[in-house]
Protein backbone atom coordinates (compact mmCIF):
# COMPACT_ATOMS: atom_id res chain seq x y z
CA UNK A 1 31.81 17.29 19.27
CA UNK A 2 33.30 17.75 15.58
CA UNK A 3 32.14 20.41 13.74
CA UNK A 4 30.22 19.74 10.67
CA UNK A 5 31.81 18.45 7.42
CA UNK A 6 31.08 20.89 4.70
CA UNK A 7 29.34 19.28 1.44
CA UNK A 8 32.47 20.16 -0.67
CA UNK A 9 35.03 17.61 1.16
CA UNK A 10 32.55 14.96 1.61
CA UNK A 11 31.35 15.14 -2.07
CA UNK A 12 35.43 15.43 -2.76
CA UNK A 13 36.01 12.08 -0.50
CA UNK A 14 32.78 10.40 -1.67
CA UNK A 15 34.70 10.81 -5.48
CA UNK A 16 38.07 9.42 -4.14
CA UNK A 17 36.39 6.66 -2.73
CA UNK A 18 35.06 5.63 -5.90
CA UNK A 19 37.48 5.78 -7.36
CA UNK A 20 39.27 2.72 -5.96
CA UNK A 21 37.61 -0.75 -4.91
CA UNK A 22 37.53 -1.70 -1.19
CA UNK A 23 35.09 -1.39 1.73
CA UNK A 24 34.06 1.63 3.19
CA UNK A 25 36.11 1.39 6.33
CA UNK A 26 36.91 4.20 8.50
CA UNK A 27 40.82 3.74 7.46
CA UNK A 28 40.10 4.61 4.01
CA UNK A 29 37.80 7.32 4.82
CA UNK A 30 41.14 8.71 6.39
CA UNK A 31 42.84 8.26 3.45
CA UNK A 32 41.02 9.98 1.55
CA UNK A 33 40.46 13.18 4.08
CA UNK A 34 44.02 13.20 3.70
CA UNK A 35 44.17 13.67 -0.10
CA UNK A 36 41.99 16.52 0.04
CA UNK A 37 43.97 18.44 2.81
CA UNK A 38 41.46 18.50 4.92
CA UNK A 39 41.79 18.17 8.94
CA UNK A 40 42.07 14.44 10.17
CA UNK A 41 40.95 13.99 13.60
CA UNK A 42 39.63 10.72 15.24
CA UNK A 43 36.26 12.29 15.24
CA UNK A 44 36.11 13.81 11.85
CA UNK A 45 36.73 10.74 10.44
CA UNK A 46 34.33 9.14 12.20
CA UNK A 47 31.50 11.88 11.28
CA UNK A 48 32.57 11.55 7.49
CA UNK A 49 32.53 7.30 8.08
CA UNK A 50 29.05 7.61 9.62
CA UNK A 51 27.64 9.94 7.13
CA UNK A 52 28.76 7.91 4.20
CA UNK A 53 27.75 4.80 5.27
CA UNK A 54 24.20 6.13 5.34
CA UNK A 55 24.51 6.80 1.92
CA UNK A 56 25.15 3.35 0.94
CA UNK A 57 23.66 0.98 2.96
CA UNK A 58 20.03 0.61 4.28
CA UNK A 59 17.47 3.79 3.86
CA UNK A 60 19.92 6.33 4.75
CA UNK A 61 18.70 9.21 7.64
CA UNK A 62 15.16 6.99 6.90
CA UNK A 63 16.03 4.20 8.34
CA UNK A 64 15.07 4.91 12.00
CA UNK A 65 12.51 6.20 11.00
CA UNK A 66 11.18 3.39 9.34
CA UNK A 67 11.94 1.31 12.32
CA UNK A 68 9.74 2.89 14.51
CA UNK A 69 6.57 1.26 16.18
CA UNK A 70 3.91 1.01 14.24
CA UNK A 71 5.20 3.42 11.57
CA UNK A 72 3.09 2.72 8.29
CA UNK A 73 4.27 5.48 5.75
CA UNK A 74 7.30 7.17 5.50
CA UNK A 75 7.01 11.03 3.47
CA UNK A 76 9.83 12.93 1.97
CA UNK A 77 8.79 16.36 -0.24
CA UNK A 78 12.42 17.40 -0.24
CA UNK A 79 15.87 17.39 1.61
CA UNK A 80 14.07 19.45 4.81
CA UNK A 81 10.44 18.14 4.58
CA UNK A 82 9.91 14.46 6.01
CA UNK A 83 6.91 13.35 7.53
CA UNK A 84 5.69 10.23 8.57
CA UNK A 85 2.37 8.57 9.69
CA UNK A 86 1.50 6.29 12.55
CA UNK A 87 -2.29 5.69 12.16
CA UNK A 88 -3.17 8.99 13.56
CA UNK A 89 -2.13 10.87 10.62
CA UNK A 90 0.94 13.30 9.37
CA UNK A 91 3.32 14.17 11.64
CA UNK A 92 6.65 15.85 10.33
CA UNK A 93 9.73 14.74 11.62
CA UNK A 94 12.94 16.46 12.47
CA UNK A 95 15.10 13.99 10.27
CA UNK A 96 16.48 16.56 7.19
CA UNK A 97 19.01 15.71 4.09
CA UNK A 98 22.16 18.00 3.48
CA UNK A 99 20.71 18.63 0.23
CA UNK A 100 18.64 17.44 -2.63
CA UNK A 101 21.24 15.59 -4.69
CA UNK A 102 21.81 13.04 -1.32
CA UNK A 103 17.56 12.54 -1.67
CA UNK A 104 18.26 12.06 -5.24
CA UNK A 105 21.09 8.86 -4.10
CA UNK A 106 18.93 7.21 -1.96
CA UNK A 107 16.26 7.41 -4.14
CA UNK A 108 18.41 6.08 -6.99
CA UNK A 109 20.10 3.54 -4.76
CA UNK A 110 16.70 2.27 -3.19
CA UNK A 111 15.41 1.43 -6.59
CA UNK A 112 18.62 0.12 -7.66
CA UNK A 113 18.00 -2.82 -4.84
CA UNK A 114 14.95 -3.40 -6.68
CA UNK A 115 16.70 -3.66 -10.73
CA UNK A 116 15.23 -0.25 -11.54
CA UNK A 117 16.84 2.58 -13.19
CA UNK A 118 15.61 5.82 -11.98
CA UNK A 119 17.45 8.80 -14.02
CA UNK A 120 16.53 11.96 -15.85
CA UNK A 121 15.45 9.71 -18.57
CA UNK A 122 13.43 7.38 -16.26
CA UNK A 123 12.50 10.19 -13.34
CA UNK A 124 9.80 7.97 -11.51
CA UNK A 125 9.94 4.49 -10.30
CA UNK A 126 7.48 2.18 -8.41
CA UNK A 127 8.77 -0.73 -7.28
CA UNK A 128 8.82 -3.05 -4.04
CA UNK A 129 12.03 -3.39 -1.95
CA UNK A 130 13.57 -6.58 -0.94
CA UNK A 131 12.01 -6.14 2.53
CA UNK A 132 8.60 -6.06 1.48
CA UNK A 133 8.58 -2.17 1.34
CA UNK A 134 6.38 -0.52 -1.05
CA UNK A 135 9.08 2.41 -2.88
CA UNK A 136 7.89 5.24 -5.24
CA UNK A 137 9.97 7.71 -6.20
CA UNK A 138 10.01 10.98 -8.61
CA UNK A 139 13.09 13.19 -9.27
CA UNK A 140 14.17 16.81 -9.46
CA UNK A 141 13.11 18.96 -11.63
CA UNK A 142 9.80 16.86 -12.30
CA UNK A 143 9.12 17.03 -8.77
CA UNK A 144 9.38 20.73 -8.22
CA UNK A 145 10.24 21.02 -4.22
CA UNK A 146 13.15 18.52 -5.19
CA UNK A 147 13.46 14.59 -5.26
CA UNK A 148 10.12 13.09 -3.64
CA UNK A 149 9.98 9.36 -2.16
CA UNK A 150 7.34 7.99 -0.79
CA UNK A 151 7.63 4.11 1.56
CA UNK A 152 4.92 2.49 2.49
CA UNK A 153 6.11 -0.25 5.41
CA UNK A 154 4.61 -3.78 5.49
CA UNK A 155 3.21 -4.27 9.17
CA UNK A 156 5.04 -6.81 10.58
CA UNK A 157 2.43 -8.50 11.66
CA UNK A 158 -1.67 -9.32 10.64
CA UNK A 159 -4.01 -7.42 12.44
CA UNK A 160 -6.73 -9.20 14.20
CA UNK A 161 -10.58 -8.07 14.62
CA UNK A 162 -10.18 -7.64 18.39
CA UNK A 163 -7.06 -5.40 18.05
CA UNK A 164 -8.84 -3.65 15.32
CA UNK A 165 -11.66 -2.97 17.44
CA UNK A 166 -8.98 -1.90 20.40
CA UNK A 167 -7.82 0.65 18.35
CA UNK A 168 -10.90 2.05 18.05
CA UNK A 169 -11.48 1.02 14.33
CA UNK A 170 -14.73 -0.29 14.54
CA UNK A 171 -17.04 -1.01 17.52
CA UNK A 172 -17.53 -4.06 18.82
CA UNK A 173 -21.02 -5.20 17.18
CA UNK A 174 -19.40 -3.82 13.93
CA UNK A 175 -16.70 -6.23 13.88
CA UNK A 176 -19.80 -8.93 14.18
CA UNK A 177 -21.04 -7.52 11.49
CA UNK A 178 -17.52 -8.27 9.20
CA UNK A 179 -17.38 -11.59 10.45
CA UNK A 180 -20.95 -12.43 9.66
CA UNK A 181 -19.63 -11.24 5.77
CA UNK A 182 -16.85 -13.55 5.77
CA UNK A 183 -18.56 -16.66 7.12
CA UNK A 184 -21.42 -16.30 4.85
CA UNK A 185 -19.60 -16.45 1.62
CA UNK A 186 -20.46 -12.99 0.46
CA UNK A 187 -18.49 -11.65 -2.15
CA UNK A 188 -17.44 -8.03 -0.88
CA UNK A 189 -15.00 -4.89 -1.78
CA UNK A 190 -13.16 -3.05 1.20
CA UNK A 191 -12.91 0.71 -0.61
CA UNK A 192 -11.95 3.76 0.86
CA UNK A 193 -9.01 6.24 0.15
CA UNK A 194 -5.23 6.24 0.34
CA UNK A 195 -3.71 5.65 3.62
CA UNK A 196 -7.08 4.65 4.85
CA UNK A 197 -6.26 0.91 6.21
CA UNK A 198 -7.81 -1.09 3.32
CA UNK A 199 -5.30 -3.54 3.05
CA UNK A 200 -5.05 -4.08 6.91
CA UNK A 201 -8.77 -4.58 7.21
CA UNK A 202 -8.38 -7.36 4.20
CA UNK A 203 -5.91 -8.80 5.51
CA UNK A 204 -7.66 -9.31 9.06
CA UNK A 205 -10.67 -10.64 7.51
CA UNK A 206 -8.93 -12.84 4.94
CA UNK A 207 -7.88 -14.50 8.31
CA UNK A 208 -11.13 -15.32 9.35
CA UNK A 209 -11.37 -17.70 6.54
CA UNK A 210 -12.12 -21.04 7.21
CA UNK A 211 -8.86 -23.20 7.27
CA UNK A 212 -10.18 -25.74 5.03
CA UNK A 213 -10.44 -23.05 1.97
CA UNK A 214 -7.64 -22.24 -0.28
CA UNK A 215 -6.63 -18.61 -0.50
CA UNK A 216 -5.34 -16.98 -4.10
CA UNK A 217 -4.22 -13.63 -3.59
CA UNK A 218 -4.20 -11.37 -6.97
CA UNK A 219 -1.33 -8.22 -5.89
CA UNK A 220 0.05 -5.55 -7.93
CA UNK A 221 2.86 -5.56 -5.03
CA UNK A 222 2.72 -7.87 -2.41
CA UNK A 223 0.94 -6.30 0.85
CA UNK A 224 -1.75 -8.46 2.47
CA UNK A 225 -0.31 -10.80 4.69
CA UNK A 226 -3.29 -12.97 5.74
CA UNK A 227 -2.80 -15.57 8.90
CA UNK A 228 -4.06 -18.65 7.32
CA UNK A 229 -3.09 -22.01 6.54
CA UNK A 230 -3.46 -21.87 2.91
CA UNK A 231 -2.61 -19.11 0.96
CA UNK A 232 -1.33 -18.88 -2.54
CA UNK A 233 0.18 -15.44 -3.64
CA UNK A 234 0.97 -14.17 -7.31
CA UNK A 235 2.75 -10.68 -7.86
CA UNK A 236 2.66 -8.56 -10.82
CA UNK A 237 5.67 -7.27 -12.79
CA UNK A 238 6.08 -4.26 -14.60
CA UNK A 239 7.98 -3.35 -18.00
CA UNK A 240 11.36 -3.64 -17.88
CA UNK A 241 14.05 -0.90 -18.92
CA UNK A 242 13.29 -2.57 -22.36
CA UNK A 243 9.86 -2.09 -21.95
CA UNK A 244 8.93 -5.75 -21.90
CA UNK A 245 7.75 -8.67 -19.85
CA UNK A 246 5.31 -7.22 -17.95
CA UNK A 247 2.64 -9.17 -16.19
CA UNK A 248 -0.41 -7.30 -15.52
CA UNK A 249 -3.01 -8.35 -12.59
CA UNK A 250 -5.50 -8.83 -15.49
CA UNK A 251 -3.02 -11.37 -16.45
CA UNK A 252 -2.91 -13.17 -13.24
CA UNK A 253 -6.24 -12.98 -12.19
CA UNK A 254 -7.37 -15.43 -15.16
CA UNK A 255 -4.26 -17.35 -14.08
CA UNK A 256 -5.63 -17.64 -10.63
CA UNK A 257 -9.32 -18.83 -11.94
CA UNK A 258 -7.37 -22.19 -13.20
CA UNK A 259 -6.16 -22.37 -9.47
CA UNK A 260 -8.86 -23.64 -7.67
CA UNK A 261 -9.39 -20.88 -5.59
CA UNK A 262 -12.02 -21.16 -2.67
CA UNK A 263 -11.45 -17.29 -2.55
CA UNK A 264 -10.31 -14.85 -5.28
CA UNK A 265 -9.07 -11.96 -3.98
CA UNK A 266 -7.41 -9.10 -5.74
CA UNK A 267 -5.56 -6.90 -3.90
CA UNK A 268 -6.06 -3.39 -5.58
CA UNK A 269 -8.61 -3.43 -8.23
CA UNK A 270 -7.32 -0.66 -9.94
CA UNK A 271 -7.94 -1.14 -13.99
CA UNK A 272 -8.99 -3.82 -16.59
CA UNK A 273 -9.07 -6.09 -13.71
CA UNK A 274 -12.37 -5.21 -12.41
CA UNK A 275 -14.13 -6.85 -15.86
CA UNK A 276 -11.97 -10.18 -15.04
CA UNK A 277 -12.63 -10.10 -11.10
CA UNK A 278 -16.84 -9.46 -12.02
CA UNK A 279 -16.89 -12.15 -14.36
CA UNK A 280 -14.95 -14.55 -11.90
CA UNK A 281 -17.65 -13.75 -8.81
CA UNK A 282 -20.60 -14.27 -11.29
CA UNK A 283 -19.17 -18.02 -12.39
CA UNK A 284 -19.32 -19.64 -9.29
CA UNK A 285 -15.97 -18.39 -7.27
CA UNK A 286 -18.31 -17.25 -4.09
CA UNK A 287 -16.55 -15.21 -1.27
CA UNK A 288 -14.37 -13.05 -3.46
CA UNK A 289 -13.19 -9.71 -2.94
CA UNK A 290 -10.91 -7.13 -3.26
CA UNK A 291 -9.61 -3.44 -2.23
CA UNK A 292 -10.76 -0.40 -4.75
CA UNK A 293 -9.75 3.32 -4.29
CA UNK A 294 -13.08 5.55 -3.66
CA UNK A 295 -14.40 8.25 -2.35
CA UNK A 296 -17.00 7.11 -0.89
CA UNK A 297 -19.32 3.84 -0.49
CA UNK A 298 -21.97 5.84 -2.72
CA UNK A 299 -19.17 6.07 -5.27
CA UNK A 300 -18.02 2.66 -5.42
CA UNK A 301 -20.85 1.83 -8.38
CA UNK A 302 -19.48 4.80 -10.66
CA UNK A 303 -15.76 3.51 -10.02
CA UNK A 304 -16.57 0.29 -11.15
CA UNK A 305 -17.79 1.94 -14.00
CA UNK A 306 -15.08 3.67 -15.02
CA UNK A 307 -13.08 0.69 -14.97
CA UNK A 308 -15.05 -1.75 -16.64
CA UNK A 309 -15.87 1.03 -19.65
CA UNK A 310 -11.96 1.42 -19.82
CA UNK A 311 -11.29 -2.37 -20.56
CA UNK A 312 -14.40 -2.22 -23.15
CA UNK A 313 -17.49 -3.40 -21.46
CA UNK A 314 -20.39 -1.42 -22.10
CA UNK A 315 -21.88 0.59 -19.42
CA UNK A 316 -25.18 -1.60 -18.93
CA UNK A 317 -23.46 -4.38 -19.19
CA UNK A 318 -20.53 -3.65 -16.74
CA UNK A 319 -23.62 -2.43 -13.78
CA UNK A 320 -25.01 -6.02 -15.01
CA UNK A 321 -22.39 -8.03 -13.78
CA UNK A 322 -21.98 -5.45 -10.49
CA UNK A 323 -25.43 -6.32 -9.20
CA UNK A 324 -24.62 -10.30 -9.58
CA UNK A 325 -21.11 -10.08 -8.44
CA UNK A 326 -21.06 -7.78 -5.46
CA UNK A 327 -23.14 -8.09 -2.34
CA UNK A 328 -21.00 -6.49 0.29
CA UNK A 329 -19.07 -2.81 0.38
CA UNK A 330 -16.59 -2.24 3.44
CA UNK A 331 -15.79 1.45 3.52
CA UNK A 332 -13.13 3.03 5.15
CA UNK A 333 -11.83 6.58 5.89
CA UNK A 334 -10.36 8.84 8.65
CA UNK A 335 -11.92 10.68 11.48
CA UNK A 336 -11.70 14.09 12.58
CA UNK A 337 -8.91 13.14 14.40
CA UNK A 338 -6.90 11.05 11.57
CA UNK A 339 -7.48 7.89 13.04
CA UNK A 340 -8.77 5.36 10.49
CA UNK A 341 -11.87 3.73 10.90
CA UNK A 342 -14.58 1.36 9.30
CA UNK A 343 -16.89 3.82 8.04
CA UNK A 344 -19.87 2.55 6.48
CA UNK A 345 -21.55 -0.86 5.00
CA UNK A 346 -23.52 -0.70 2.25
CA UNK A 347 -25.25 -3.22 -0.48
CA UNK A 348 -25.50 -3.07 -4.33
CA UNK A 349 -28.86 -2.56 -5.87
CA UNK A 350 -30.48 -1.61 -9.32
CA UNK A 351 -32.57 2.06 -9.19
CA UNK A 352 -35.59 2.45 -11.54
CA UNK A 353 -33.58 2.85 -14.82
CA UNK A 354 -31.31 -0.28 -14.18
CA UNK A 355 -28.00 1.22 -13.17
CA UNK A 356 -26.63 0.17 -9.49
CA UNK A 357 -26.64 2.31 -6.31
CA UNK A 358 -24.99 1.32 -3.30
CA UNK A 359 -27.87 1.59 -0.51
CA UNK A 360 -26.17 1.40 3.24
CA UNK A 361 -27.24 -0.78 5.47
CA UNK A 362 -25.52 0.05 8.38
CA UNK A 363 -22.88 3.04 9.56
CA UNK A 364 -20.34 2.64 12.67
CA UNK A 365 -20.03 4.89 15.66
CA UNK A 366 -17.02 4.71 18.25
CA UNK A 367 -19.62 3.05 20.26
CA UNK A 368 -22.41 1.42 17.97
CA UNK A 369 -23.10 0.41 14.44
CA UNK A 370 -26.34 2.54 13.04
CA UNK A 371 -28.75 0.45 10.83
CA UNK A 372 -29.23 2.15 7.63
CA UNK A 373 -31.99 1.70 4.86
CA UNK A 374 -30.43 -1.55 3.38
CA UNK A 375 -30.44 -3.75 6.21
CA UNK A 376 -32.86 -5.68 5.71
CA UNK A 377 -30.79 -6.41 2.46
CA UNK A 378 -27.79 -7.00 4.15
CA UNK A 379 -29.53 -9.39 7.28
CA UNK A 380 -31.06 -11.30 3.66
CA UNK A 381 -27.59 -11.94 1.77
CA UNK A 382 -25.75 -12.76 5.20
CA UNK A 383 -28.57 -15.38 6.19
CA UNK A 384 -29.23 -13.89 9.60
CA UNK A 385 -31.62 -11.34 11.14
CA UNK A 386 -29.63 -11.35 14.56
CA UNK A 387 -28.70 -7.29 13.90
């Protein structure tokens, strides 16, 4: 076994190579070991070949890692800190960088792929990779523990309800329960925090949809991946280097409205949005929904808000249009042992002075879904008293 190349000559033939035009072939990599007087053995060059090719093609030491099964987010707080998560939360990894300034080239070169600059003027990008991989990335020194880049992997594949309930995301009367939403129309939000398996859960249930009805999917960067027949998928854009031509989900969900959709669903209501996707589910566009970062289920109401009060509409009015939009919440989160799960369902309704509260109707077990003060709500906008 060679020993290791010290940083010096690689940086030194990484600079030579550069310099000239040509592939990165191990004969060149000689060449240029050569010009720096350093030792040129069969398996030095090799080393140096194999090391530099990491650098520019693919994700570098993170591409193994991102191949692995069922691998959903991929971590890295520094050259000697990766972790990665499978669905059972953080594990760290043994997979290192020589030092911060290689982070810094894949994280430059990644967003590169994707026509971003990323550079002590521009230190942070978010962007999605040719390969459907969600990127974000924030430099040294803004970043203090060095360059930080964060990958969140499109699943190959859609979930189904059955494998969902297999992996012990919901029980089995639970997943009933999320089909009985779908089929009857109801317009619903799945919420929950980051990393919590919002946009697998969509995606599952956006499959349930009968055949017949025409999809439009509202994305800030392309994630759900629904199995149906009919889908039609728009993709925001952000500012360019310029700082023009973005298009904002706002933007395309009133593009979508002149679509005829048979469901509107936006993808990650996350700002002025929420107004557009409230009025859309109180003019007729039935069996709507959407993903939206919360705490909690009881929080949803106050996050909607937020939102609304943030694109101008007035607090009583924006809780208005919540109570007539919204007659499902979904919420997710992790248990005690990192797994994710389907947490809770609960149902919009105005208190005494007007405002909304989400009431639950029903929490899920390992075993057994638990039927909460709302249900009677919930059996009422579903059509059915079978629970």
């Amino acid at each position: 076994m060679s020993a290791p190349v010290p940083a010096a000559v690689l940086d030194d033939v990484r600079r030579r190579l550069a310099g000239s035009a040509g592939e990165l072939t191990p004969h060149r990599v000689a060449e240029a070991l050569r010009a720096t007087g350093s030792p040129v053995g069969d398996a030095t060059v090799l080393a140096v070949h194999d090391l530099l090719r990491r650098d520019v093609l693919g994700a570098g030491p993170l591409e193994e890692l991102l191949r692995l099964p069922d691998v959903t987010d991929v971590l890295v707080n520094g050259p000697e800190d990766v972790w990665i998560d499978r669905g059972g939360g953080l594990e760290r990894v043994a997979v290192t960088f020589p030092d911060d300034a290689a982070v810094r080239r894949l994280a430059q070169r990644l967003a590169a792929t994707a026509g971003r600059r990323l550079d002590d003027a521009s230190p942070h990008a978010d962007v999605r990779l040719p390969d459907g991989t969600r990127f974000h990335a924030v430099l040294a020194p803004v970043a203090r523990s060095g360059t930080v880049i964060s990958l969140r992997v499109p699943r190959g594949r859609v979930w189904t309800l059955p494998e969902l309930v297999s992996a012990g995301a919901l029980p089995p009367d639970g997943a009933f329960l999320l089909e009985e939403v779908v089929d009857s129309r109801c317009a619903f939000l799945v919420t929950g925090g980051t990393g919590t398996g919002k946009t697998s859960v969509l995606s599952a249930l956006l499959s349930l949809v009968d055949p017949g009805e025409r999809i439009v999917l509202v994305e800030d960067a392309s994630e759900l991946r629904p199995d149906h027949a009919h889908v039609v998928a728009l993709e925001g854009r952000p500012a360019n280097i310029e700082g023009v031509g973005e298009i904002s989900l706002q933007t395309l969900v009133r593009q979508a409205l002149r679509m005829r959709p048979d469901r509107l669903v936006v993808g990650e209501v996350r700002g002025a949005e929420a107004v557009d996707l409230l009025a859309a589910l109180n003019t007729g566009h039935g069996g709507g929904c959407g993903t939206l970062h919360a705490n909690s289920a009881a929080d949803v109401p106050a996050r909607i808000e937020a939102l609304s009060l943030a694109a101008g509409l007035p607090r009583e009015a924006a809780h208005s249009q919540l109570a007539a939009a919204l007659d499902v919440v979904i919420h997710l989160g992790r248990g005690r042992d990192g797994r994710r799960r389907v947490l809770e369902l609960g149902v919009p309704e105005r208190d005494g002075t007007g405002l909304v509260v989400l009431r639950t109707a029903a929490t899920f077990e390992p075993d057994r879904v638990v039927r909460g003060p709302a249900a009677g709500a919930l059996a009422a906008r579903l059509g059915s008293v079978a629970w």
